[in-house]
Protein backbone atom coordinates (compact mmCIF):
# COMPACT_ATOMS: atom_id res chain seq x y z
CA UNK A 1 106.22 116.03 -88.12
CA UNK A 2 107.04 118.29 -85.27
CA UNK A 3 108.30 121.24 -87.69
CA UNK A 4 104.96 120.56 -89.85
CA UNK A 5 102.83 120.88 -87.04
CA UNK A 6 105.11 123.86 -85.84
CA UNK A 7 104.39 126.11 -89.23
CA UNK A 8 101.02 124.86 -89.92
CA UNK A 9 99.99 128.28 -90.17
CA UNK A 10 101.23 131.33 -92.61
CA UNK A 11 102.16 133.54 -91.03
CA UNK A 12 102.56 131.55 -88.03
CA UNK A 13 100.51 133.72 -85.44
CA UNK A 14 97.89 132.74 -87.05
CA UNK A 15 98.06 129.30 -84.59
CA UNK A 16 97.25 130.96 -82.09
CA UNK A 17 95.18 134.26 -83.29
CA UNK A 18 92.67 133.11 -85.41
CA UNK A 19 91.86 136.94 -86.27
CA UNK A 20 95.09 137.18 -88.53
CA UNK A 21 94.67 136.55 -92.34
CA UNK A 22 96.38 133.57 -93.77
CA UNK A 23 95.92 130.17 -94.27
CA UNK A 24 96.47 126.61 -92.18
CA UNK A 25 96.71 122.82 -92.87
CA UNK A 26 93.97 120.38 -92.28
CA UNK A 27 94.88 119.07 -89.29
CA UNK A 28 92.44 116.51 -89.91
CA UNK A 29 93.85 115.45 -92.65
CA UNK A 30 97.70 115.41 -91.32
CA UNK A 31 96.83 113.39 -88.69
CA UNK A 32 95.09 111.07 -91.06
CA UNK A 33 98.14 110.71 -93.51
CA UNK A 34 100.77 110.41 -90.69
CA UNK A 35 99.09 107.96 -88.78
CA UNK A 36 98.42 105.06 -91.90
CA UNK A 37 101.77 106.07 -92.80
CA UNK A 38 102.99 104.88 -89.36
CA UNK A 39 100.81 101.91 -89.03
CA UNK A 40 101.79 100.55 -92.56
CA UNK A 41 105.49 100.93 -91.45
CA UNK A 42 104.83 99.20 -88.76
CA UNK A 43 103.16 95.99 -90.09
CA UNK A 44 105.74 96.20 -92.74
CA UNK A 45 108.67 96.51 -89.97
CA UNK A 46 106.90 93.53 -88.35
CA UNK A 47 106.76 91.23 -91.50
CA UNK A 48 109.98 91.89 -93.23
CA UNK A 49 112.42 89.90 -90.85
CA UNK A 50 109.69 87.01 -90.94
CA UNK A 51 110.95 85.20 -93.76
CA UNK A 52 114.21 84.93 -92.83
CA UNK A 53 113.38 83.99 -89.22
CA UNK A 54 111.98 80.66 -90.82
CA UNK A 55 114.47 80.10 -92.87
CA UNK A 56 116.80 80.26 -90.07
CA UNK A 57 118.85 76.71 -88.64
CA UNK A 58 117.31 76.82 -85.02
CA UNK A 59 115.18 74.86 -83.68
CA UNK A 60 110.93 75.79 -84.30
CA UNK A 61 110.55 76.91 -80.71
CA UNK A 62 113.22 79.65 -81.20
CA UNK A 63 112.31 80.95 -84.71
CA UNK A 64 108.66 81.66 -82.26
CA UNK A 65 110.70 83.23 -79.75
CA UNK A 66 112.61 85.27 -82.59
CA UNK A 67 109.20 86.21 -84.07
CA UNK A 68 107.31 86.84 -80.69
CA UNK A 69 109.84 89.95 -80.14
CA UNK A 70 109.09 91.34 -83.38
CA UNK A 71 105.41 90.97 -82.17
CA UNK A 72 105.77 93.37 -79.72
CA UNK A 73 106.01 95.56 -82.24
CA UNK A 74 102.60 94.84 -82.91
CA UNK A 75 100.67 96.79 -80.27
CA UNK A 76 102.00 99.67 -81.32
CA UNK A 77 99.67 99.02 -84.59
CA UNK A 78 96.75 98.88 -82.09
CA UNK A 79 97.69 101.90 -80.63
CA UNK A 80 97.68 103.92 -83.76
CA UNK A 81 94.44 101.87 -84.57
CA UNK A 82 93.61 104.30 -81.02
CA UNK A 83 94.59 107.32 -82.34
CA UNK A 84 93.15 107.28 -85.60
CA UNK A 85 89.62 107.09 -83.93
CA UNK A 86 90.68 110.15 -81.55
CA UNK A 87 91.71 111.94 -85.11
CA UNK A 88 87.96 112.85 -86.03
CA UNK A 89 87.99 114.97 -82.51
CA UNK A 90 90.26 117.19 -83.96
CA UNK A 91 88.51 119.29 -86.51
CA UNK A 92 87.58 121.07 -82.75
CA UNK A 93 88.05 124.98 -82.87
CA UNK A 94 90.61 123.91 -79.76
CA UNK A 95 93.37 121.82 -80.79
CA UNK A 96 94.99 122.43 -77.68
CA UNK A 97 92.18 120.64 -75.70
CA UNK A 98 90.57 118.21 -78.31
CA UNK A 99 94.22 116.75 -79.35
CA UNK A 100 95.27 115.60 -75.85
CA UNK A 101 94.09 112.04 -76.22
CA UNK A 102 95.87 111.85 -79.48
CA UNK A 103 98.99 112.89 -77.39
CA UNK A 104 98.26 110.24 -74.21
CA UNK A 105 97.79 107.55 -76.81
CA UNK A 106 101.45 108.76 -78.85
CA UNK A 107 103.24 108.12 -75.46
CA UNK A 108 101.80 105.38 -75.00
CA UNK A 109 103.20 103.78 -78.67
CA UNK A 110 106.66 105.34 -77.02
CA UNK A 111 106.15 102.92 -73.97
CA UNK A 112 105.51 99.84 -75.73
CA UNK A 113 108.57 101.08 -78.09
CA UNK A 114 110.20 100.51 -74.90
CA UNK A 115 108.98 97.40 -74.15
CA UNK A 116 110.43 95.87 -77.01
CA UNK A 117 113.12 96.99 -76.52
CA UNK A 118 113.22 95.84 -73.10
CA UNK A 119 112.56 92.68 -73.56
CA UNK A 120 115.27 92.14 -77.04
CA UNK A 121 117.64 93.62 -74.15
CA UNK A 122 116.44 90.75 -71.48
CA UNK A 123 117.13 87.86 -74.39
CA UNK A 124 120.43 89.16 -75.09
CA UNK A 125 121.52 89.39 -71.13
CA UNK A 126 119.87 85.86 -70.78
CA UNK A 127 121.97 84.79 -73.80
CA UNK A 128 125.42 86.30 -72.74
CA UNK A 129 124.82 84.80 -68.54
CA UNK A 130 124.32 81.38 -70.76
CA UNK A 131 127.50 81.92 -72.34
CA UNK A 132 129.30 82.79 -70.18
CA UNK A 133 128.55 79.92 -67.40
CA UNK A 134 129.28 77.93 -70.06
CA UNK A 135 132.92 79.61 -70.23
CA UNK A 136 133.38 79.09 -66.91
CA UNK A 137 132.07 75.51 -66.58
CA UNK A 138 135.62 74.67 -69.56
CA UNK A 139 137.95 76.46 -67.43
């Protein structure tokens, strides 16, 4: 995305010297295709492991828990929900001003990236401590 964003333009002063002939992508309509792109990932991300969570031998409770973490995943949909709404702001002459919400609301989808994370990381530790009293409990 990064490198498509980076040569939008040909030649590529015309990004920032609107005076040069040449010709640029519809920003509007980038921002448009990457962000369904990355919300349909993500509710596909999110539903994928679902079946086979159910099917799995644990008890109810913990196919929920098991679930729940993939939810997290989740509000990163409603933050690209966000930024699709902030997309019609950018068919502004100033990209450089107009886009900054889109780019508040992309590190935000970072942070709850992070969360998740966090918290598969927190089950795990919680997991291993539980283990490993038990260990120590047989000896």
């Amino acid at each position: 995305m990064e490198i498509g964003l980076g040569l939008e333009c040909i030649p590529i002063e015309r990004v920032w010297n609107s005076n040069v002939a040449g010709s640029c992508l519809d920003l509007v309509a980038f921002s448009y295709f990457t962000n369904i792109t990355n919300l349909i990932t993500d509710v596909w991300v999110f539903l994928l492991p679902l079946p086979i969570i159910f099917k799995l031998h644990v008890t109810q409770r913990r196919k929920f828990e098991v679930a729940g973490v993939f939810a997290v995943g989740l509000f990163t949909c409603g933050v690209t929900l966000a930024r699709l709404t902030v997309v019609v702001s950018q068919g502004s002459s100033d990209f450089t001003w107009s886009g900054v919400p889109l780019g508040i609301l992309s590190k935000r989808k970072f942070l709850w990236v992070l969360t998740g994370w966090g918290i598969c990381l927190a089950v795990r530790v919680q997991e291993w401590a539980n283990r490993s009293e038990k260990t120590c409990k047989k000896a």
